[in-house]
N, C-alpha and C. Protein backbone atom coordinates (compact mmCIF):
# COMPACT_ATOMS: atom_id res chain seq x y z
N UNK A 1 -66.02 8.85 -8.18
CA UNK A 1 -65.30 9.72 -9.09
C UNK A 1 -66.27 10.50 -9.96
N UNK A 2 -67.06 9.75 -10.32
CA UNK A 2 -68.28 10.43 -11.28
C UNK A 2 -68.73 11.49 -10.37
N UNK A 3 -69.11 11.38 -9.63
CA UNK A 3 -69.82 12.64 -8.44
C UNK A 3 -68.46 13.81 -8.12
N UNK A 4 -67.54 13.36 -7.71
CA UNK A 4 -66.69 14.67 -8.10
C UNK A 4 -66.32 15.52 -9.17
N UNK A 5 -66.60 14.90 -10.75
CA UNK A 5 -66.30 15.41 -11.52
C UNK A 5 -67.63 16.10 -11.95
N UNK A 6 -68.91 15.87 -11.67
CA UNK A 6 -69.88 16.45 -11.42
C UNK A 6 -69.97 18.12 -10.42
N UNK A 7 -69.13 17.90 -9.66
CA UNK A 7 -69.29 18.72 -8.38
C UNK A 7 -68.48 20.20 -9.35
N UNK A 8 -68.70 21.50 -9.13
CA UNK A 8 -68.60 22.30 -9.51
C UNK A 8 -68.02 23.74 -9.18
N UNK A 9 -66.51 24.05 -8.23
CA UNK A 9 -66.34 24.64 -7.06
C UNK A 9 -66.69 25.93 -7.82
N UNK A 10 -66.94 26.90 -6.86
CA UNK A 10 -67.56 27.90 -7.13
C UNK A 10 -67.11 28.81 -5.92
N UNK A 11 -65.52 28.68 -5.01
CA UNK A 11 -64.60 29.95 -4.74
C UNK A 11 -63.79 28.71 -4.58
N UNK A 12 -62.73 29.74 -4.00
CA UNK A 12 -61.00 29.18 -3.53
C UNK A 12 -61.60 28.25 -2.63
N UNK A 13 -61.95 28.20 -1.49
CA UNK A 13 -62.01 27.01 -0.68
C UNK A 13 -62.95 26.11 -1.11
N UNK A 14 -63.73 26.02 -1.64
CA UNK A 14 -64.30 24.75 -2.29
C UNK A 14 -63.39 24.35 -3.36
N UNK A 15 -62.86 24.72 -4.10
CA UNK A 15 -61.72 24.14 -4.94
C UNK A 15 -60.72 23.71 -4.06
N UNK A 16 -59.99 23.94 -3.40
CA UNK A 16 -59.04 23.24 -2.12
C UNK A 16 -60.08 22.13 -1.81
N UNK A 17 -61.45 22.42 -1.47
CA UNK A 17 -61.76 20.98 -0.97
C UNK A 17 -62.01 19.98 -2.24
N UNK A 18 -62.48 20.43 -3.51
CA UNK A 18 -62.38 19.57 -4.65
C UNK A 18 -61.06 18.96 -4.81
N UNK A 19 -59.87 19.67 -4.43
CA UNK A 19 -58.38 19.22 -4.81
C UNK A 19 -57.83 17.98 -3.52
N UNK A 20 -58.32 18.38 -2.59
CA UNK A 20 -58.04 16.94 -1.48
C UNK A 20 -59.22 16.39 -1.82
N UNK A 21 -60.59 16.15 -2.11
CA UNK A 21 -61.59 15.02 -2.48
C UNK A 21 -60.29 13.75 -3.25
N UNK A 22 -60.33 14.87 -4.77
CA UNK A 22 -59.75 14.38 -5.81
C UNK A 22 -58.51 12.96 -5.27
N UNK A 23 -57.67 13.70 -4.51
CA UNK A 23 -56.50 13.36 -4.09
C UNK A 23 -57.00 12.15 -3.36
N UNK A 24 -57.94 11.96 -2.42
CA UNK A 24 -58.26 11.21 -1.64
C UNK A 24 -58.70 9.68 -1.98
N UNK A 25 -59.28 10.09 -3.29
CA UNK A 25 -59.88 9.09 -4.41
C UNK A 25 -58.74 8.42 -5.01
N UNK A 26 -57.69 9.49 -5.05
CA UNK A 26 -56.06 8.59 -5.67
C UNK A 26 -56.76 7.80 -6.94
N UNK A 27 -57.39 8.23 -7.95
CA UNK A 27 -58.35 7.45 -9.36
C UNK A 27 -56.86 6.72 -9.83
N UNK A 28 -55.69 7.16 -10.14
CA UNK A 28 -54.47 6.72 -10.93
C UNK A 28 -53.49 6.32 -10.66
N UNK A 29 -52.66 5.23 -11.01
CA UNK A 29 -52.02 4.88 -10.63
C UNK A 29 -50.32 5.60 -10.07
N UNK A 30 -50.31 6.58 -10.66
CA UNK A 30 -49.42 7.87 -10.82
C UNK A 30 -49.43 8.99 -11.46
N UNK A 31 -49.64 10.04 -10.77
CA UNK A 31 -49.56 11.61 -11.27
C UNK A 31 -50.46 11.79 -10.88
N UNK A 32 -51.29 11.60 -9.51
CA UNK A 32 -52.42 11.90 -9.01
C UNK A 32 -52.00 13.28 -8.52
N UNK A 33 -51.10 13.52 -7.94
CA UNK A 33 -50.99 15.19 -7.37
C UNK A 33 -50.70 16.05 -8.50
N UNK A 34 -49.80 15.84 -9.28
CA UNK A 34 -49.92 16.58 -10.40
C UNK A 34 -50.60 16.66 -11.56
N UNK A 35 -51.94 16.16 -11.59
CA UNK A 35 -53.06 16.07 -12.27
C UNK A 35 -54.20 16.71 -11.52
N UNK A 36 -54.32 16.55 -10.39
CA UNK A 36 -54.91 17.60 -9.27
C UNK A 36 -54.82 18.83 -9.06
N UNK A 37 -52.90 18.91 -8.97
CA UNK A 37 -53.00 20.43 -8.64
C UNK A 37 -53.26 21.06 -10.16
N UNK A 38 -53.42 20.82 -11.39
CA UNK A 38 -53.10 21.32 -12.37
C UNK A 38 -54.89 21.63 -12.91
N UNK A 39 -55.82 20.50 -12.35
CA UNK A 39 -56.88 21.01 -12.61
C UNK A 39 -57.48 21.90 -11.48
N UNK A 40 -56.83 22.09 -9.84
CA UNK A 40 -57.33 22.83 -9.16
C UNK A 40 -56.80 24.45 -9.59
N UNK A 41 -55.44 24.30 -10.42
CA UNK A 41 -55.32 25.36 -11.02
C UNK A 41 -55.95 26.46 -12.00
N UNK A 42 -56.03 25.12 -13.11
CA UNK A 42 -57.11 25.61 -14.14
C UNK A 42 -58.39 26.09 -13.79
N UNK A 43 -58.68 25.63 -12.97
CA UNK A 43 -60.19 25.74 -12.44
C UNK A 43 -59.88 27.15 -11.39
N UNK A 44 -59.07 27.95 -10.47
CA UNK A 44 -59.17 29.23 -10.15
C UNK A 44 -58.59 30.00 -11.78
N UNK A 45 -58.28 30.20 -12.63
CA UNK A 45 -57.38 30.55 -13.90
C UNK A 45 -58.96 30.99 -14.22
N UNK A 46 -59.49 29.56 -14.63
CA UNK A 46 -60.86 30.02 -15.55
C UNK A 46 -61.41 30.27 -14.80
N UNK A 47 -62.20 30.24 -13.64
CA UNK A 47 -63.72 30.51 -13.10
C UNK A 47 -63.48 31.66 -11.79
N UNK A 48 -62.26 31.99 -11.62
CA UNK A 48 -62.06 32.49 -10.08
C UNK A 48 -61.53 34.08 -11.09
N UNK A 49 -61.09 34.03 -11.90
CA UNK A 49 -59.87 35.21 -12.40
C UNK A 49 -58.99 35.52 -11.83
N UNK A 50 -58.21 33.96 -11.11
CA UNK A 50 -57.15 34.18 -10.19
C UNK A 50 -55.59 33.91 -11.21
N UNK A 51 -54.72 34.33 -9.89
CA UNK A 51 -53.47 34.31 -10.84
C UNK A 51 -53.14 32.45 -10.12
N UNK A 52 -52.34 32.28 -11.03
CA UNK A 52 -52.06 30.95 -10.94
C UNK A 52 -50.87 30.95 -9.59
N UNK A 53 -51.37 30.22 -8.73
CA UNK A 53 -50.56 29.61 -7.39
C UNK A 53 -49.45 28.54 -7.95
N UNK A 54 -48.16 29.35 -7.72
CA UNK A 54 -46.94 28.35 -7.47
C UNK A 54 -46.72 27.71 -5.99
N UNK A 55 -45.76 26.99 -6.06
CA UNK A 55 -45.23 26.29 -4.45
C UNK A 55 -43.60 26.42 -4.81
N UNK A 56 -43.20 27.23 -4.50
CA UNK A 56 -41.63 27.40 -4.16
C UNK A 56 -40.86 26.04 -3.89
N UNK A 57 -39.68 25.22 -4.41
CA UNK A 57 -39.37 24.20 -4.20
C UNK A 57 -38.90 24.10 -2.60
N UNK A 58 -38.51 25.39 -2.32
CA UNK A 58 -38.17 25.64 -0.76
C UNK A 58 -39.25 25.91 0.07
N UNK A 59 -40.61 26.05 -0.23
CA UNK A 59 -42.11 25.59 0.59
C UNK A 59 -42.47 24.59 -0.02
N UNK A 60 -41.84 23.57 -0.75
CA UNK A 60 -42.36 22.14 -1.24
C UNK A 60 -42.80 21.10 0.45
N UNK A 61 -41.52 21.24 0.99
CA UNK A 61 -41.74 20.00 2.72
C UNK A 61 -43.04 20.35 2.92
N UNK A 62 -43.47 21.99 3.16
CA UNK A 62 -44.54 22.40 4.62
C UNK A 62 -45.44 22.09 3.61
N UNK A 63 -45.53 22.36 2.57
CA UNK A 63 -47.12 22.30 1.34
C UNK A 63 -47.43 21.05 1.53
N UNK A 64 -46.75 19.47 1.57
CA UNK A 64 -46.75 18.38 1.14
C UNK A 64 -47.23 18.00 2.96
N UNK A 65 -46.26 18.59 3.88
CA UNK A 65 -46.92 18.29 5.59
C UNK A 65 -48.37 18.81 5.54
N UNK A 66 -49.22 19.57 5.40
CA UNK A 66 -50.00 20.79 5.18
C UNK A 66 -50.66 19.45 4.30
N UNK A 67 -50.83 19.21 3.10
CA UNK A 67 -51.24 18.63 2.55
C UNK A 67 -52.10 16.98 3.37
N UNK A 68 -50.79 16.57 3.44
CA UNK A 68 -51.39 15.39 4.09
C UNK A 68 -52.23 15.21 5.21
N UNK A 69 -51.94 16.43 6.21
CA UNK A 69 -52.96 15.96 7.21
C UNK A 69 -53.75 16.29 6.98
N UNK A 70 -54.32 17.39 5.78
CA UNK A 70 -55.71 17.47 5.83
C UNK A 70 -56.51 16.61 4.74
N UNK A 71 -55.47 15.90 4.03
CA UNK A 71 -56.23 14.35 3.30
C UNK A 71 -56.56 13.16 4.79
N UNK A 72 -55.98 13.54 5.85
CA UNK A 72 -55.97 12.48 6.76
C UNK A 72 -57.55 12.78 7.54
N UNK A 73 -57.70 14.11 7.37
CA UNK A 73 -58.61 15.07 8.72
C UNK A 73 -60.38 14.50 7.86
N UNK A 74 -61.04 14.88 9.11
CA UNK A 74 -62.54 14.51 8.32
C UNK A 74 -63.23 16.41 7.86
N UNK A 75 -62.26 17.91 7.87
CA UNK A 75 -62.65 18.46 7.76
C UNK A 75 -61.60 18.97 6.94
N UNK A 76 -61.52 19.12 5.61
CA UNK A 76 -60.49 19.02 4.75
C UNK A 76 -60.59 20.96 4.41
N UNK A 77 -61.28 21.82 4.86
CA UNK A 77 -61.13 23.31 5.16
C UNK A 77 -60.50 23.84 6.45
N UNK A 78 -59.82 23.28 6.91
CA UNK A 78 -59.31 23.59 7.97
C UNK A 78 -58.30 24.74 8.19
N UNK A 79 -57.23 24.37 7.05
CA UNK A 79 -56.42 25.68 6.44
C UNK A 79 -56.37 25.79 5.01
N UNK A 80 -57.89 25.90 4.42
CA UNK A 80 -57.93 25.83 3.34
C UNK A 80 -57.89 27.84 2.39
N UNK A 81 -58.02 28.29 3.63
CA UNK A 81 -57.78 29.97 3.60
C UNK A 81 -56.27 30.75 4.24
């Protein structure tokens, strides 16, 4: 955990891969995804000058399918663009 919070993304797809690391580590006992997505947020907001990414409750299923297999995969950029 110390080494990820160390780690420093520096575009969109290294932050996607900081946001499944994070996830992968599961540090808490609950609110691990929504403590994730909220700092993978903050983190394009401040350092990217991006607009903040929603997930439509009606693209909630495919985000969460999408999600998991690439916490499952050993190459977690796969559809990280």
């Amino acid at each position: 955990m110390t080494e990820l919070l160390e780690w420093q993304p520096i575009d969109p797809v290294r932050a996607v891969e900081w946001h499944i690391a994070f996830e992968r580590i599961h540090p808490f006992a609950d609110g691990n995804g929504r403590i994730g997505r909220l700092v993978y947020l903050w983190h394009c907001v401040e350092h990217l000058d991006a607009e903040p990414i929603l997930c439509r409750a009606t693209d909630r299923e495919g985000y969460y399918a999408l999600f998991d297999s690439e916490i499952t995969t050993s190459n977690p950029t796969n559809n990280a663009t």
